[in-house]
PDB file of N, CA and C in Angstrom:
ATOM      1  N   UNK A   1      14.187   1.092 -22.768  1.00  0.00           N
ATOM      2  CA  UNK A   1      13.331   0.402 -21.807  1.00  0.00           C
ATOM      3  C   UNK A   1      12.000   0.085 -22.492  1.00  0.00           C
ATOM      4  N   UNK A   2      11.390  -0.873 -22.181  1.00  0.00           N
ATOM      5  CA  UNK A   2      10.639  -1.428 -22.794  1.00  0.00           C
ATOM      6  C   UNK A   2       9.013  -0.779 -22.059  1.00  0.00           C
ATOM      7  N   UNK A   3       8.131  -0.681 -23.039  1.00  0.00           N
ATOM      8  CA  UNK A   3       6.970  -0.312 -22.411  1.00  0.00           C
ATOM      9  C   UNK A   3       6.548  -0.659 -21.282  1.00  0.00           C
ATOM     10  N   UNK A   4       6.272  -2.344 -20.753  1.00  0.00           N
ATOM     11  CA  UNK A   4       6.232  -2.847 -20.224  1.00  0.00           C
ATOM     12  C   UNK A   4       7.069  -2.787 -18.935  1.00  0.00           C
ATOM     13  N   UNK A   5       7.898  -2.353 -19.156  1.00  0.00           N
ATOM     14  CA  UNK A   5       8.791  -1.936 -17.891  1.00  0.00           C
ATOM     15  C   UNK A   5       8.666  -0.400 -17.368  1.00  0.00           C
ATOM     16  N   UNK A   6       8.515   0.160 -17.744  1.00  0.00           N
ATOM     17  CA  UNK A   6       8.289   1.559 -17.857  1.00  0.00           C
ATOM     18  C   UNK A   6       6.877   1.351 -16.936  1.00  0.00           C
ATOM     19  N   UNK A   7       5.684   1.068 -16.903  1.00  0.00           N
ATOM     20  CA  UNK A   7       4.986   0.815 -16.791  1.00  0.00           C
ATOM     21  C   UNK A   7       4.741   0.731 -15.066  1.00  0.00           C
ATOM     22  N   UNK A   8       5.583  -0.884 -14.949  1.00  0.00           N
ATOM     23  CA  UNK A   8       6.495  -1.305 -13.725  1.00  0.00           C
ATOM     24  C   UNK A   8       6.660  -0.392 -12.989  1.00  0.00           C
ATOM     25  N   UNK A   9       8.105   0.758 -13.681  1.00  0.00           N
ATOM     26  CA  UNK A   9       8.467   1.434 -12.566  1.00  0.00           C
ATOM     27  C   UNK A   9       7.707   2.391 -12.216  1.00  0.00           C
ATOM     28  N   UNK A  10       6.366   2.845 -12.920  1.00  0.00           N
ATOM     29  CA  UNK A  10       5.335   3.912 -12.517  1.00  0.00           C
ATOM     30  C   UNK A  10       4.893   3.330 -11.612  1.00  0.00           C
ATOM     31  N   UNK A  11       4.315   2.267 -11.754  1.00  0.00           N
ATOM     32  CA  UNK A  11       3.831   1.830 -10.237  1.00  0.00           C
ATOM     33  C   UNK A  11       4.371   1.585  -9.312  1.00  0.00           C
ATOM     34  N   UNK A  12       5.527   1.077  -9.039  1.00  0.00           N
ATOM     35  CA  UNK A  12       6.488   1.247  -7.959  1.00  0.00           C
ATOM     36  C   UNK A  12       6.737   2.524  -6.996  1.00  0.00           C
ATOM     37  N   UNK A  13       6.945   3.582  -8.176  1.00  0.00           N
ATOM     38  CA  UNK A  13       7.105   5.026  -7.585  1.00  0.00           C
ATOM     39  C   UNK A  13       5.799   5.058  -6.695  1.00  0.00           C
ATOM     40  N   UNK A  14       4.607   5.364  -7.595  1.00  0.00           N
ATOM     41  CA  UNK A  14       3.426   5.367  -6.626  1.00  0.00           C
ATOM     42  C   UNK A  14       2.997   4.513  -5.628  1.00  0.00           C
ATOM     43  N   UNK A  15       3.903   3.658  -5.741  1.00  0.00           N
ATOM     44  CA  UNK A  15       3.304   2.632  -4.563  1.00  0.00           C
ATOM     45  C   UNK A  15       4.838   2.860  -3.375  1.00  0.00           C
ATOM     46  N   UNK A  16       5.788   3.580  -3.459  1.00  0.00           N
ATOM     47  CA  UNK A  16       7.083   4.162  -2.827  1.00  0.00           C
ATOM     48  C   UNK A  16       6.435   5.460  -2.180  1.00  0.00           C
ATOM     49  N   UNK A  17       5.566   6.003  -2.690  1.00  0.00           N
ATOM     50  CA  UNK A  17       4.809   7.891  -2.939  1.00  0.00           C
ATOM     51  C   UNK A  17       4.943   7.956  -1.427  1.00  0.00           C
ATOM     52  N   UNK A  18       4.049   7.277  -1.181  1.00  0.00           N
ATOM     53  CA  UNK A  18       3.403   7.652   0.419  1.00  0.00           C
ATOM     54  C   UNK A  18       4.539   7.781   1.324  1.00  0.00           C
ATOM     55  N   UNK A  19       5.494   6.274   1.214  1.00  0.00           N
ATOM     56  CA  UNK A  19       6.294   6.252   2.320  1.00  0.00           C
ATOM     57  C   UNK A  19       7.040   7.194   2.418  1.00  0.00           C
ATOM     58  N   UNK A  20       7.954   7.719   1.373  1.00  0.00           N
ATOM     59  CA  UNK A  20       8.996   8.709   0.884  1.00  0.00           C
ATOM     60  C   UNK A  20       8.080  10.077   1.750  1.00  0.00           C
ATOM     61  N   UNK A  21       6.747  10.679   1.137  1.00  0.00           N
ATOM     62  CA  UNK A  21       6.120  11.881   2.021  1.00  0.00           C
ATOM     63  C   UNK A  21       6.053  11.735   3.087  1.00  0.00           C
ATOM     64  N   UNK A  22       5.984  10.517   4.097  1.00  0.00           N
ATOM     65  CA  UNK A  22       5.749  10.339   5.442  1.00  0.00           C
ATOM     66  C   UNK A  22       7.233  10.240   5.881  1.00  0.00           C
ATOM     67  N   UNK A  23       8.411   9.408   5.450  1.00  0.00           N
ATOM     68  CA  UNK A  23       9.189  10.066   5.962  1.00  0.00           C
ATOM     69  C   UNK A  23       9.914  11.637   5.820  1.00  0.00           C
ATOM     70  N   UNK A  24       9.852  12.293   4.761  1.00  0.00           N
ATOM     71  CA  UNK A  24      10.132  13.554   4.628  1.00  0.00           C
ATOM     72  C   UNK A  24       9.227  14.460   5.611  1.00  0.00           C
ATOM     73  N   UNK A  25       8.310  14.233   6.029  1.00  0.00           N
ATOM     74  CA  UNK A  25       7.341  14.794   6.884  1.00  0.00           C
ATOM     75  C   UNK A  25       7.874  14.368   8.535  1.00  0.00           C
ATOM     76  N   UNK A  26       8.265  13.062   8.697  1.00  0.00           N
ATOM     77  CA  UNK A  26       9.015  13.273   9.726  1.00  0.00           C
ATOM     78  C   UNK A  26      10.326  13.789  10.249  1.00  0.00           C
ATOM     79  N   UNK A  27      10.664  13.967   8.983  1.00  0.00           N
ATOM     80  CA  UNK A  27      11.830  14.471   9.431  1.00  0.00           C
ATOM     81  C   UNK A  27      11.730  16.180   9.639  1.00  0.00           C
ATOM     82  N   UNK A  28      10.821  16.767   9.303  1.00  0.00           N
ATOM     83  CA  UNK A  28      10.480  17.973   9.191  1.00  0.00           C
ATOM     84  C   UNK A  28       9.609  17.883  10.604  1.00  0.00           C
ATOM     85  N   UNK A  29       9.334  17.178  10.831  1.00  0.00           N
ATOM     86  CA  UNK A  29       8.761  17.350  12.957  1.00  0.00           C
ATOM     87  C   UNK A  29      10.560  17.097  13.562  1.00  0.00           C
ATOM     88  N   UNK A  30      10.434  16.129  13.384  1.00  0.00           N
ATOM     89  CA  UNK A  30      12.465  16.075  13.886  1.00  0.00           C
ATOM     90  C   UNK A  30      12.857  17.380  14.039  1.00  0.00           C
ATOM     91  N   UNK A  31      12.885  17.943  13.227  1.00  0.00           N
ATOM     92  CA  UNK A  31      13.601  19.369  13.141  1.00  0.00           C
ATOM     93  C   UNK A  31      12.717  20.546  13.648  1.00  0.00           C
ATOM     94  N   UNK A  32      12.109  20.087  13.598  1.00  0.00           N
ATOM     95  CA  UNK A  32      10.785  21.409  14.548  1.00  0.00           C
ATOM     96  C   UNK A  32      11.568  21.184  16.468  1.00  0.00           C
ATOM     97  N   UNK A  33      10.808  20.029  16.505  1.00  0.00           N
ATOM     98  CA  UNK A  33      11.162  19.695  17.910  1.00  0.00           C
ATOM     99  C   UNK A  33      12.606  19.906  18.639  1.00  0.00           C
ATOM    100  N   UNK A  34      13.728  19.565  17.453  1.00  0.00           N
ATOM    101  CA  UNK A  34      14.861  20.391  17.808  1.00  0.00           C
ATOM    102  C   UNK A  34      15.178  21.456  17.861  1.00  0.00           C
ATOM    103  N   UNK A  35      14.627  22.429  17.026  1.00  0.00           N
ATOM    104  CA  UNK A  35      14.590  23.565  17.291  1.00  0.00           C
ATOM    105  C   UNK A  35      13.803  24.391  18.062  1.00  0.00           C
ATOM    106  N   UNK A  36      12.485  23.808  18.603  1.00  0.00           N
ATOM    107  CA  UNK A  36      12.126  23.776  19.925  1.00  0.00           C
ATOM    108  C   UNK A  36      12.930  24.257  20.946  1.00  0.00           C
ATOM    109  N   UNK A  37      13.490  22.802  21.122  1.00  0.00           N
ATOM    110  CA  UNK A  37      14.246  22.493  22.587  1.00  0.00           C
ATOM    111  C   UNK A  37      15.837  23.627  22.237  1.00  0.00           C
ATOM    112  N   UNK A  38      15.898  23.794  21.447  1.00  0.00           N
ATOM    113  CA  UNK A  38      17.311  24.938  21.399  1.00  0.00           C
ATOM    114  C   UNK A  38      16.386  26.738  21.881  1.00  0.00           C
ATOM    115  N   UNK A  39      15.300  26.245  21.644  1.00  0.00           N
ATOM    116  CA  UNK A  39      14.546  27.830  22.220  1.00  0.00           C
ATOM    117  C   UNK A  39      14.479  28.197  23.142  1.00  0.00           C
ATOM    118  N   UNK A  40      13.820  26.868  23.607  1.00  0.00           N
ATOM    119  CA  UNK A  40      13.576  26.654  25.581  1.00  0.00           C
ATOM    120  C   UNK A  40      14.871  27.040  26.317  1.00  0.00           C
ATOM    121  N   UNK A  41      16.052  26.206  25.659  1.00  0.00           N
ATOM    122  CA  UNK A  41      17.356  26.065  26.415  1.00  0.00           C
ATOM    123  C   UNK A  41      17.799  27.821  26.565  1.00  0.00           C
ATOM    124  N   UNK A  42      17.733  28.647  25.172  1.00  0.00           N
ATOM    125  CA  UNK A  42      17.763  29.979  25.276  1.00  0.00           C
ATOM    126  C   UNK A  42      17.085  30.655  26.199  1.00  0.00           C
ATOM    127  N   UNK A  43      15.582  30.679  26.051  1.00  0.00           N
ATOM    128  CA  UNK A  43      14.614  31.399  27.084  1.00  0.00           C
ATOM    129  C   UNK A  43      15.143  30.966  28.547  1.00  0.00           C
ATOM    130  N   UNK A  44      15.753  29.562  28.707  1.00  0.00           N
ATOM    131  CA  UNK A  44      16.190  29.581  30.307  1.00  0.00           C
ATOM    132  C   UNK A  44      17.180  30.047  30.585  1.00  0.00           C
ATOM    133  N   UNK A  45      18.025  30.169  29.896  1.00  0.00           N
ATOM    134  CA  UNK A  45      19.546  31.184  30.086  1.00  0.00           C
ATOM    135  C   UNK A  45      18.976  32.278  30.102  1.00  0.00           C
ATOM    136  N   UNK A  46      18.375  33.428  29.742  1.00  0.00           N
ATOM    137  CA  UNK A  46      17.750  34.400  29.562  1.00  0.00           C
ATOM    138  C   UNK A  46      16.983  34.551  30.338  1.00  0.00           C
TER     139      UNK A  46
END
């Protein structure tokens, strides 16, 4: 790969950075909130 390209795909990644952490971050509330609502559902059987 050529310097010049190499280059390219560094900035791409960093300019990909953010979105990739914001969705990994939502998906980590996703899974909070589901496991939430599987608590609640327990504590009301209980």
């Amino acid at each position: 790969m050529a310097e010049r390209e190499r280059g390219q795909a560094s900035v791409e990644l960093l300019g990909g950075l953010p979105a990739m952490i914001v969705l990994g971050l939502l998906l980590l509330q996703l899974l909070a909130v589901g496991y939430a609502a599987v608590l609640a559902g327990t504590a009301a059987e209980a």
